[in-house]
Each structure stands twice: as structure tokens, then as C-alpha cells.
C-alpha atoms as a PDB file:
ATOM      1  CA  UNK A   1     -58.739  39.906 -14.141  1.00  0.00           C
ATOM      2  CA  UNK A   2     -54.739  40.065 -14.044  1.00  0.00           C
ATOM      3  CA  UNK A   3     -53.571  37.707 -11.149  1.00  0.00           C
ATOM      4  CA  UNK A   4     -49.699  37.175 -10.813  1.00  0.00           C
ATOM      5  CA  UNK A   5     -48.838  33.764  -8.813  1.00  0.00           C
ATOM      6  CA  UNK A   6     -45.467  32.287  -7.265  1.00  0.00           C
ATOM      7  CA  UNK A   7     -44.326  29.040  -6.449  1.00  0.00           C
ATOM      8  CA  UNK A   8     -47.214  27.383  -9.222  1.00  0.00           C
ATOM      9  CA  UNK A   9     -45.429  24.386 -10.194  1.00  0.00           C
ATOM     10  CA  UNK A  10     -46.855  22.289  -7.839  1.00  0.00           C
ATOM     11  CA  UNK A  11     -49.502  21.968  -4.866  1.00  0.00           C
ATOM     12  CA  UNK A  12     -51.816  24.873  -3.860  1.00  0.00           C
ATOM     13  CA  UNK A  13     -50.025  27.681  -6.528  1.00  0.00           C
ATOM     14  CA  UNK A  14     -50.707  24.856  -9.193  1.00  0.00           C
ATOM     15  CA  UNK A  15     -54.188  24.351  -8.507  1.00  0.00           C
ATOM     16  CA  UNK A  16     -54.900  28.067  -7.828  1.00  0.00           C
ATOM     17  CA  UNK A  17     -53.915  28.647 -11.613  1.00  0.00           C
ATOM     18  CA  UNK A  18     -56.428  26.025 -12.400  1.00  0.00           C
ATOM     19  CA  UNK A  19     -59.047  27.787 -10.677  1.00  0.00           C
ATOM     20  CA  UNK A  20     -58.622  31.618 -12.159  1.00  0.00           C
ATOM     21  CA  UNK A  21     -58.045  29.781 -15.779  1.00  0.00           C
ATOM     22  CA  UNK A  22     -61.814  28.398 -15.031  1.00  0.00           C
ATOM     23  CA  UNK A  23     -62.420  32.442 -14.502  1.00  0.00           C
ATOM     24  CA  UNK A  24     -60.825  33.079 -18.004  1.00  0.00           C
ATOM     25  CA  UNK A  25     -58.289  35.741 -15.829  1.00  0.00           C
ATOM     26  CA  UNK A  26     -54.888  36.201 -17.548  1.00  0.00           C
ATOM     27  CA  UNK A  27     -52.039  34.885 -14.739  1.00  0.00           C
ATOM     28  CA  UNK A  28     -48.880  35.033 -14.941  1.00  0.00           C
ATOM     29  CA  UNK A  29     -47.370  31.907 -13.364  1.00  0.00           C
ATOM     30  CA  UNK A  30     -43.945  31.618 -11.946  1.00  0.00           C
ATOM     31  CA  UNK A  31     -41.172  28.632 -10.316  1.00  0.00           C
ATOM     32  CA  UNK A  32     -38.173  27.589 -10.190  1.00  0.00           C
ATOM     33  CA  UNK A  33     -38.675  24.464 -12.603  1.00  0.00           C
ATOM     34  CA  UNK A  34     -39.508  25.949 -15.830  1.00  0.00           C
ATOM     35  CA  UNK A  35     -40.644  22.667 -17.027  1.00  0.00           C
ATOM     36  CA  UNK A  36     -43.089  21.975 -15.225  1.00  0.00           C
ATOM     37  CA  UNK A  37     -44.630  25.534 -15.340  1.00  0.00           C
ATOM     38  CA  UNK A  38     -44.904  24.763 -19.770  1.00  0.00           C
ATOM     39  CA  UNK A  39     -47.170  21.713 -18.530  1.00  0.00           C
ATOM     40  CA  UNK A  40     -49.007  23.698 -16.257  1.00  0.00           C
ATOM     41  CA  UNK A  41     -49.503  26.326 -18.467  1.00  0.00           C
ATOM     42  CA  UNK A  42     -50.750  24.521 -21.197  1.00  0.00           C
ATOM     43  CA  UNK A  43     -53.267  23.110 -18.999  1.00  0.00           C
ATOM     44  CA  UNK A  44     -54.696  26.502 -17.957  1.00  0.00           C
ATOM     45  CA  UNK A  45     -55.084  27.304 -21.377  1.00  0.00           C
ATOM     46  CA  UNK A  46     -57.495  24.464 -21.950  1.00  0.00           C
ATOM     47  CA  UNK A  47     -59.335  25.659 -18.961  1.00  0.00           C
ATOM     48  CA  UNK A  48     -60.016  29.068 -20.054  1.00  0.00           C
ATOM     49  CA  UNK A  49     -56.786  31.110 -18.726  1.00  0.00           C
ATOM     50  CA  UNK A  50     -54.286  33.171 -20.550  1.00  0.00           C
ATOM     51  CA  UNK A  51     -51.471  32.171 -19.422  1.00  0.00           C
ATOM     52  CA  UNK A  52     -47.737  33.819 -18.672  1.00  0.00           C
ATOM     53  CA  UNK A  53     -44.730  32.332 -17.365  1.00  0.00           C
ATOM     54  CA  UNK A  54     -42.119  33.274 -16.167  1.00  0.00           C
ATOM     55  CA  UNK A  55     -39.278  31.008 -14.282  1.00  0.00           C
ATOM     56  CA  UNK A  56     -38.275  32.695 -10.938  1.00  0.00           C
ATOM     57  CA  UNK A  57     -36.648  32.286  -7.715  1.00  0.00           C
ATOM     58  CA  UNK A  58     -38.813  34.277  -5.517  1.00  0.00           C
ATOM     59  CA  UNK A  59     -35.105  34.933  -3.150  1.00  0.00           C
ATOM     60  CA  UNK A  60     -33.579  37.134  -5.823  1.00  0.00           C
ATOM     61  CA  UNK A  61     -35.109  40.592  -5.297  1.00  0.00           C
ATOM     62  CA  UNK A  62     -33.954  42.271  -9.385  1.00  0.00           C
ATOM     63  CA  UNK A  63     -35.510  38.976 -10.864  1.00  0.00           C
ATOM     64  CA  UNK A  64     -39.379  39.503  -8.884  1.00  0.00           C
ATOM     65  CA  UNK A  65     -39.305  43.202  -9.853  1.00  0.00           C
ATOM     66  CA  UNK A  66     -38.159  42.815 -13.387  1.00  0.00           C
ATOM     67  CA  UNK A  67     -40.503  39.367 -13.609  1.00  0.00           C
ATOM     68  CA  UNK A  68     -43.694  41.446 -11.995  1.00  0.00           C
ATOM     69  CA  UNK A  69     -43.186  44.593 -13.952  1.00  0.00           C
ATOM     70  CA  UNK A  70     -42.880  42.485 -17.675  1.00  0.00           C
ATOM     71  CA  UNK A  71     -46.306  41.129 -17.024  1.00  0.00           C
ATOM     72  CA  UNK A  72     -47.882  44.374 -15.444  1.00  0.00           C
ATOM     73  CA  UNK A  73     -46.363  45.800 -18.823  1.00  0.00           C
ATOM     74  CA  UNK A  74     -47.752  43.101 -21.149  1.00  0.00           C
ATOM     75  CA  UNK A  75     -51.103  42.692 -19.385  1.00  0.00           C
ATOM     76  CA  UNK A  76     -51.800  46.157 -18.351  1.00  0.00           C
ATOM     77  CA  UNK A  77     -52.140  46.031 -14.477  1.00  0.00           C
ATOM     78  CA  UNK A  78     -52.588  44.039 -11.746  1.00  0.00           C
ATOM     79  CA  UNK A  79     -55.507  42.528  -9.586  1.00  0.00           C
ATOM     80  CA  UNK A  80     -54.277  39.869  -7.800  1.00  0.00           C
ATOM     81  CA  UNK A  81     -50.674  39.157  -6.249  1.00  0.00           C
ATOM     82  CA  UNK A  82     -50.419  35.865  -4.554  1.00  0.00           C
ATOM     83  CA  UNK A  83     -47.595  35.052  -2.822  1.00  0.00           C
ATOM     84  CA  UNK A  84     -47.407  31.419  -2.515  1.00  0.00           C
ATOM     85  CA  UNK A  85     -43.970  30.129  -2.854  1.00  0.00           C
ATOM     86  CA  UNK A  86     -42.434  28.978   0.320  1.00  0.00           C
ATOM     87  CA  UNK A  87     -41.087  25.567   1.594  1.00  0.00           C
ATOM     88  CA  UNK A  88     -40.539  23.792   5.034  1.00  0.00           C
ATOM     89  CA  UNK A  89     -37.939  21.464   6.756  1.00  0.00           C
ATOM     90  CA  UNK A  90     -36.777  20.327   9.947  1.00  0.00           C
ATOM     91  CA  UNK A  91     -34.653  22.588  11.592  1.00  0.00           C
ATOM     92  CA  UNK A  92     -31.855  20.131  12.152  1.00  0.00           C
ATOM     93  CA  UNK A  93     -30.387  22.160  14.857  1.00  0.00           C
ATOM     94  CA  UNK A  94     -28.318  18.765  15.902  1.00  0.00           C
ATOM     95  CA  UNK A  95     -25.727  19.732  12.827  1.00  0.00           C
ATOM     96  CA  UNK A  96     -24.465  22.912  14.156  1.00  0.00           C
ATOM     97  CA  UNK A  97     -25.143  24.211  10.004  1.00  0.00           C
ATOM     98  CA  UNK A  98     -27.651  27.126   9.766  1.00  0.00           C
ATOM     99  CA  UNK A  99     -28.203  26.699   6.046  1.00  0.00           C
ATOM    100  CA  UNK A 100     -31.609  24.863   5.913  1.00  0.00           C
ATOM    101  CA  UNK A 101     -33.246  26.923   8.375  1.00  0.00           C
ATOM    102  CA  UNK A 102     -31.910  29.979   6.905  1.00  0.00           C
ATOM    103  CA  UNK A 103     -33.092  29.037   3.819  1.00  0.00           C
ATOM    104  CA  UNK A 104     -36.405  28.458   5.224  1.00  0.00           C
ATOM    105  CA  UNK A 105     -36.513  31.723   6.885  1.00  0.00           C
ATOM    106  CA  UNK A 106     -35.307  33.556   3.674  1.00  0.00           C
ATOM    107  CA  UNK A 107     -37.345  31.925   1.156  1.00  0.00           C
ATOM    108  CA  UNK A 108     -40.596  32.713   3.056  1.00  0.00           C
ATOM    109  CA  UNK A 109     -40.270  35.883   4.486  1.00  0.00           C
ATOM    110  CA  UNK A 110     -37.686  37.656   2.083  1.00  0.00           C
ATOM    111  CA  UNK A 111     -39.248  35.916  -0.998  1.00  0.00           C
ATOM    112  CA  UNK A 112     -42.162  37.144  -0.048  1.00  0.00           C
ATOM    113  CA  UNK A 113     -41.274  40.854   0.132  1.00  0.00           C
ATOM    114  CA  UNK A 114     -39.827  40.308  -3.122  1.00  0.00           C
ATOM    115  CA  UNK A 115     -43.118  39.647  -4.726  1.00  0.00           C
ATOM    116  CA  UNK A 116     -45.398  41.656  -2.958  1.00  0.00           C
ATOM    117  CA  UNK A 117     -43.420  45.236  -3.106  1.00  0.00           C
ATOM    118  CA  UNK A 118     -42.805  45.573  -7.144  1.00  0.00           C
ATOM    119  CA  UNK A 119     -46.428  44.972  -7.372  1.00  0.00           C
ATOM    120  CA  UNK A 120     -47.345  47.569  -4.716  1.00  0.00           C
ATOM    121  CA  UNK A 121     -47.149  51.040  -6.301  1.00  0.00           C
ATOM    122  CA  UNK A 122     -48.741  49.728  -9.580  1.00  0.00           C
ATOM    123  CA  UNK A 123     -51.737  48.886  -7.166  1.00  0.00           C
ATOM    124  CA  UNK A 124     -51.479  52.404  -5.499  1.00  0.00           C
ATOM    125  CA  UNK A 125     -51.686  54.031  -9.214  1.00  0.00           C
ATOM    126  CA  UNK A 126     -54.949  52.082 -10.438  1.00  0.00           C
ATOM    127  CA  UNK A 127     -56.228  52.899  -6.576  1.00  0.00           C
ATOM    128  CA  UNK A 128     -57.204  49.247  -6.484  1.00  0.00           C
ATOM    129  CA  UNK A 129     -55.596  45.689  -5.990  1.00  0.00           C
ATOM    130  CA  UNK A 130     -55.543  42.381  -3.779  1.00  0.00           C
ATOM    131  CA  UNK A 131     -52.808  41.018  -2.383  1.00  0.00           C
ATOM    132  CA  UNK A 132     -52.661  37.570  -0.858  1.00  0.00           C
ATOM    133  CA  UNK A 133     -50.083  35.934   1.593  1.00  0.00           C
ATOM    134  CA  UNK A 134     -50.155  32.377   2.186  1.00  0.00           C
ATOM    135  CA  UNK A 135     -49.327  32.087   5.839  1.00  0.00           C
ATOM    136  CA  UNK A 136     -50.475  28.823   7.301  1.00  0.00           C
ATOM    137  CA  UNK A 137     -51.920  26.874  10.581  1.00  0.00           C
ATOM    138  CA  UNK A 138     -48.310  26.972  12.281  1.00  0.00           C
ATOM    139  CA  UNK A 139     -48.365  30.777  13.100  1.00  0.00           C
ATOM    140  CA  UNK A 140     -50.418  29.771  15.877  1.00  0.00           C
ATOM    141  CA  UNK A 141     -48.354  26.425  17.053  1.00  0.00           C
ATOM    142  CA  UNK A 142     -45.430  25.567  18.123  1.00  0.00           C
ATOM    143  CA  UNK A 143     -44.191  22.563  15.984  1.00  0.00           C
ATOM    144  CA  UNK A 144     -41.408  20.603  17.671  1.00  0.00           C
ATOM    145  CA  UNK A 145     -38.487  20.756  14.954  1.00  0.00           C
ATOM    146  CA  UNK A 146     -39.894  23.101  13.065  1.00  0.00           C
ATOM    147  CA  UNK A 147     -39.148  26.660  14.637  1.00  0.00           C
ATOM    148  CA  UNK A 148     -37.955  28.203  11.126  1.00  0.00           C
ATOM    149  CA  UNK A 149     -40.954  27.315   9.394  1.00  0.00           C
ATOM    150  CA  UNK A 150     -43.324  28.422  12.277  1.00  0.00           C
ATOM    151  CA  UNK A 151     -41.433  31.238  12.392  1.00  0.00           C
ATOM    152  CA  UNK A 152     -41.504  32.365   9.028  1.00  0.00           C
ATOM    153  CA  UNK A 153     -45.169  31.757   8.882  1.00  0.00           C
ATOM    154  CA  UNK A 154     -46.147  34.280  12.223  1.00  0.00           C
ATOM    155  CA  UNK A 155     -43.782  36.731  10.291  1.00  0.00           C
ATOM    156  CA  UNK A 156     -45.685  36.917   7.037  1.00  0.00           C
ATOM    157  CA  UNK A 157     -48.854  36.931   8.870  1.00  0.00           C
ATOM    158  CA  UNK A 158     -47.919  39.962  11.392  1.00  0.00           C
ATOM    159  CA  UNK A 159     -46.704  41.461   8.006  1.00  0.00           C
ATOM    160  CA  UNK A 160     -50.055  41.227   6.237  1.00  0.00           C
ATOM    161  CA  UNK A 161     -51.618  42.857   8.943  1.00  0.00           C
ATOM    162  CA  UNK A 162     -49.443  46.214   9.108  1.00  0.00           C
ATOM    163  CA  UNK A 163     -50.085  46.339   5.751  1.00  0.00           C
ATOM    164  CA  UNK A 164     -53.780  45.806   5.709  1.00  0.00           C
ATOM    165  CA  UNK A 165     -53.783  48.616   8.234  1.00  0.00           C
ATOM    166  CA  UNK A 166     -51.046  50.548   5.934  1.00  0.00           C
ATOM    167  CA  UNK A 167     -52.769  50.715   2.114  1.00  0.00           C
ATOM    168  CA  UNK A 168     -56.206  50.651   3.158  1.00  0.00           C
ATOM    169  CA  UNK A 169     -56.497  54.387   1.970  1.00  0.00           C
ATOM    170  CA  UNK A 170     -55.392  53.428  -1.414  1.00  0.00           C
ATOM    171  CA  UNK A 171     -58.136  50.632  -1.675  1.00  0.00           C
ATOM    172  CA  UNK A 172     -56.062  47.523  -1.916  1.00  0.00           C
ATOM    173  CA  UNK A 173     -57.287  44.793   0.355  1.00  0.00           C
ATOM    174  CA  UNK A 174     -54.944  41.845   1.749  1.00  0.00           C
ATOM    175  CA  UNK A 175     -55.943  38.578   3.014  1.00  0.00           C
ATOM    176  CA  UNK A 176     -53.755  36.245   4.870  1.00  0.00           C
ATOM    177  CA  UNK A 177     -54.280  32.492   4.199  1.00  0.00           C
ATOM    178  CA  UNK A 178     -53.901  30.386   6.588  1.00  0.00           C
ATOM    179  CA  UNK A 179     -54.481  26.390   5.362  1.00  0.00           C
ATOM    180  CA  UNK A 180     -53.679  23.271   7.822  1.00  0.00           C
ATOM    181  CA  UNK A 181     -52.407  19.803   5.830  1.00  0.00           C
ATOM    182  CA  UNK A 182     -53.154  19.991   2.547  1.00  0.00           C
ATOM    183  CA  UNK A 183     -51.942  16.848   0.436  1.00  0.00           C
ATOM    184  CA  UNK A 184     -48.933  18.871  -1.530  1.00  0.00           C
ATOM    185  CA  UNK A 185     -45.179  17.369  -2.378  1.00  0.00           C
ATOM    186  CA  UNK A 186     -44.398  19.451   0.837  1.00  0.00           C
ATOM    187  CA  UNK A 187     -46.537  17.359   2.874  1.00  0.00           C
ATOM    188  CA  UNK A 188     -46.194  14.082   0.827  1.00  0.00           C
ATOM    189  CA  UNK A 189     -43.059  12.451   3.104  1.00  0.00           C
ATOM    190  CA  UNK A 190     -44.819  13.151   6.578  1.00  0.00           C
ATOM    191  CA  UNK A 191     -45.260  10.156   8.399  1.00  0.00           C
ATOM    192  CA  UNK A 192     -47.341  11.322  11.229  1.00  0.00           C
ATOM    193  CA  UNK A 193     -51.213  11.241  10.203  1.00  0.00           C
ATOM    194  CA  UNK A 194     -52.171  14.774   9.144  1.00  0.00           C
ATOM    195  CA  UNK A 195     -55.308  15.657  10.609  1.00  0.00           C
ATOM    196  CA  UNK A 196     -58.083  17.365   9.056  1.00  0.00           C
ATOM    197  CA  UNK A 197     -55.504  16.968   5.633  1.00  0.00           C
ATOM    198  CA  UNK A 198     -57.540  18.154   2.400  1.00  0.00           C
ATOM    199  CA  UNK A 199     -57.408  17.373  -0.915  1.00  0.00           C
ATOM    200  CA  UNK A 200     -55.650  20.583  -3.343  1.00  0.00           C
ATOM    201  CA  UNK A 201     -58.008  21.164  -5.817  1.00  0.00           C
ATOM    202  CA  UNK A 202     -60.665  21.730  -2.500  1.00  0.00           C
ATOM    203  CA  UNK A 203     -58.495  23.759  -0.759  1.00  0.00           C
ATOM    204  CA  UNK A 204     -57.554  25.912  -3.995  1.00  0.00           C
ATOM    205  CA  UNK A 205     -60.927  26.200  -4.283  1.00  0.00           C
ATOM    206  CA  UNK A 206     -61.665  27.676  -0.749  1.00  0.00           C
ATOM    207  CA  UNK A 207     -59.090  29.950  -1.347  1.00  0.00           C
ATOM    208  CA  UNK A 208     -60.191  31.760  -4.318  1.00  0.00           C
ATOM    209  CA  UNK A 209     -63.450  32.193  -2.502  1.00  0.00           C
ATOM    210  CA  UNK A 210     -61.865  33.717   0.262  1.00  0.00           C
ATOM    211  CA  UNK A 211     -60.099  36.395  -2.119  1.00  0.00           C
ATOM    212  CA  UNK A 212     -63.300  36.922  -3.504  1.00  0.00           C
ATOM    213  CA  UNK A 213     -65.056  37.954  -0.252  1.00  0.00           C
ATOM    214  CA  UNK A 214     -62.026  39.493   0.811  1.00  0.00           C
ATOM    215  CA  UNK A 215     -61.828  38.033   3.716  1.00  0.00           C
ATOM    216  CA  UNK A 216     -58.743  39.842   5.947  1.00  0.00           C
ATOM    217  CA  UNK A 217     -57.421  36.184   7.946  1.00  0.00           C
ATOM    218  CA  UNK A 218     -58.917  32.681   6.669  1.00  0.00           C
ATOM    219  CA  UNK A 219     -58.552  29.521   8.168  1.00  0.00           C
ATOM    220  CA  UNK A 220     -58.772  26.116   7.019  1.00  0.00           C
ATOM    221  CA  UNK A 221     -60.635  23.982   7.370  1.00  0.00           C
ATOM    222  CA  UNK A 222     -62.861  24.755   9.792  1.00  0.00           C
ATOM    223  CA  UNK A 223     -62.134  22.357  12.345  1.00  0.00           C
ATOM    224  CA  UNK A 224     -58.587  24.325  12.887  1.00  0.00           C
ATOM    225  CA  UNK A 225     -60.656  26.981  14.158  1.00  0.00           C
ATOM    226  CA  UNK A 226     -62.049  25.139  17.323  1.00  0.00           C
ATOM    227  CA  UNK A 227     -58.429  22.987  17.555  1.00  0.00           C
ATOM    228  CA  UNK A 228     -56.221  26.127  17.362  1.00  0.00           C
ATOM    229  CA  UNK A 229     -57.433  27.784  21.180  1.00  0.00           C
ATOM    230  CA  UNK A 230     -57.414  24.372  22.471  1.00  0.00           C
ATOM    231  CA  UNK A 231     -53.648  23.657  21.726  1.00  0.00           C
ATOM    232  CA  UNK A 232     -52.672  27.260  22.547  1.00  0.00           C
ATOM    233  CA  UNK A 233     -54.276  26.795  26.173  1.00  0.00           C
ATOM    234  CA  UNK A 234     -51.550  24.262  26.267  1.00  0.00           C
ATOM    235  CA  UNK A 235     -48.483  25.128  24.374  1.00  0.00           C
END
């Protein structure tokens, strides 16, 4: 099993290369902070994985298609594309500067076309593949403060499903993933209590099984699933 990862230096991406290492699938793992990835790699190799790595910023578009087509090239094909980089902020609307948000908006939505579409036609070729978007809990809600990450999460989720509906007649399958608090650096300086929050080797692990059944939209956990109606009636 080939499975090609972003944004693994750290939270869900890190513990999802734990997980297929356990599998013995050969990943290629790529971040921004090169040294970390060498740590994590070395760890998946004691767990079973064969690792790549590769250090990326998911926002330039020639680095993700020369980055995904090196380790289709090594590796010979493709399984599994996860797209998991991303990152969240207040939308500090107050300073009249669009950068944050913008960055926000770009990271998670255009750095997520850049990973998914190089990996694309090798998946039409072999007639098979899986392609995963980590969308989250906030394409349902509407977070006070944080419109640019809510945003950017309903975007990659309405995505997923064109595309589900798109390359189902060349067999490759897409689930969207969409996880409430999970304890992550990204969630690490909230004050508020997280609800529901879950630990990230649990979550990683509830993810993997989700790929596995192919499951088209997941959310978790499961109490999201009863809250989510309730705060829409409302919002």
C-alpha cells in the first residue's frame, strides 16, 4: 500500500503515519519543517513503514506535482492521497490586513488542490485509488471569529463531493473527514473547553478505519452527530 500524506509533522498527519507504518505501507510524508519530518520518519520505520520524505509547502502548486510524481516514480503508484495540511486563526477582521485570513483560505483550499490533482490521473491510469480530504466539524457551524477557517472547511467538503460524483467511473473513492477537537498544536492555545476533544493517536485511528470502509463523509466523534442539527436549528 502506497499512501502519500501532507502536513505530517505534527497532530493528526503525524499520527496517521504511525498508523499505516503499523500496516507496513510505504508513505511518503511531507511539511514544512523538515526536521521534524527526519524524527517522524525514523519512528515509522521502527513501526513497520517505509518511509519517504519530502519537505513541502502544500501552497506552491510546481513543488506538490514535482513532490507527488518523485514518489509515484520511486514507489510505483499510488493508493492513498491524504490531504491533511491546513491551519486555523482568528480572522482578525479589527486590523483592516487580509493576510491571515487569506492565508487561511489559501493554505486549505488551494493547498489542497495542489495535492490532490498531480495524484489524480496516476489514479485514473491504475483505474483505482483513494483520496482523502480532511474537512472538519466547522463546515457545519458558524464559529464567531473564525469565518476563514469555516469557510475553507465547507469548501473542501463541497469539493470532495463533486468529485466523488466526478471519478466514480474510474474507481477511485473519496472520503471527506470531518473530526471535532482533537488535542493537536492547532488546538493546544484554546482557552475555551473543547468539548467532546479526543486524544490523536484515537482519532488517527478512527480515521484509517474510515478509509478502509470507505466511508464517503465521517464524523467524529459520534456525539457531533446528534450536536451538529441541534446548533444548526439555531445558528
Amino acid at each position: 500500500m502506497n499512501v502519500f500524506l501532507t502536513g505530517a509533522s505534527s497532530g493528526i498527519g503525524e499520527y496517521l503515519a504511525y498508523e499505516y507504518s503499523k500496516q507496513h505501507a510505504h508513505i511518503g510524508i511531507t511539511a514544512r519543517r523538515i526536521d521534524k519530518l527526519e524524527q517522524i520518519a525514523k519512528k515509522c520505520t521502527t513501526l513497520g513503514g517505509k518511509i519517504s520524505f519530502y519537505q513541502l509547502d502544500v501552497n506552491n502548486q510546481e513543488e506538490c506535482k514535482n513532490v507527488i510524481n518523485k514518489f509515484v516514480n520511486e514507489v510505483g503508484g499510488i493508493d492513498i492521497v491524504i490531504a491533511n495540511a491546513g491551519i486555523g486563526n482568528h480572522d482578525n477582521m479589527k486590523t483592516g490586513d487580509a493576510t491571515i485570513i487569506n492565508n487561511i483560505l489559501h493554505t486549505n483550499i488551494i493547498g489542497l488542490t495542489n495535492t490532490i490533482y498531480p495524484a489524480i490521473p496516476h489514479m485514473i491510469n491504475q483505474k483505482s485509488g483513494n483520496i482523502v480530504i480532511i474537512s472538519s466539524i466547522a463546515s457545519f457551524l458558524n464559529i464567531k471569529f473564525h469565518g476563514g477557517y469555516c469557510a475553507s472547511k465547507i469548501a473542501v467538503k463541497t469539493l470532495a463531493n463533486c468529485w466523488r460524483k466526478s471519478l466514480k467511473k474510474h474507481n477511485i473513492k473519496i472520503s471527506t473527514i470531518m473530526p471535532g477537537f482533537i488535542k493537536s498544536e492547532m488546538t493546544q492555545d484554546i482557552k475555551f473547553k473543547m468539548p467532546f476533544i479526543m486524544d490523536t493517536q484515537t482519532a488517527s485511528t478512527k480515521i484509517v478505519t474510515a478509509i478502509k470502509q470507505n466511508k464517503s463523509n465521517y464524523i467524529f466523534p459520534w456525539q457531533w452527530r446528534i450536536v451538529i442539527p441541534i446548533i444548526r436549528l439555531f445558528s
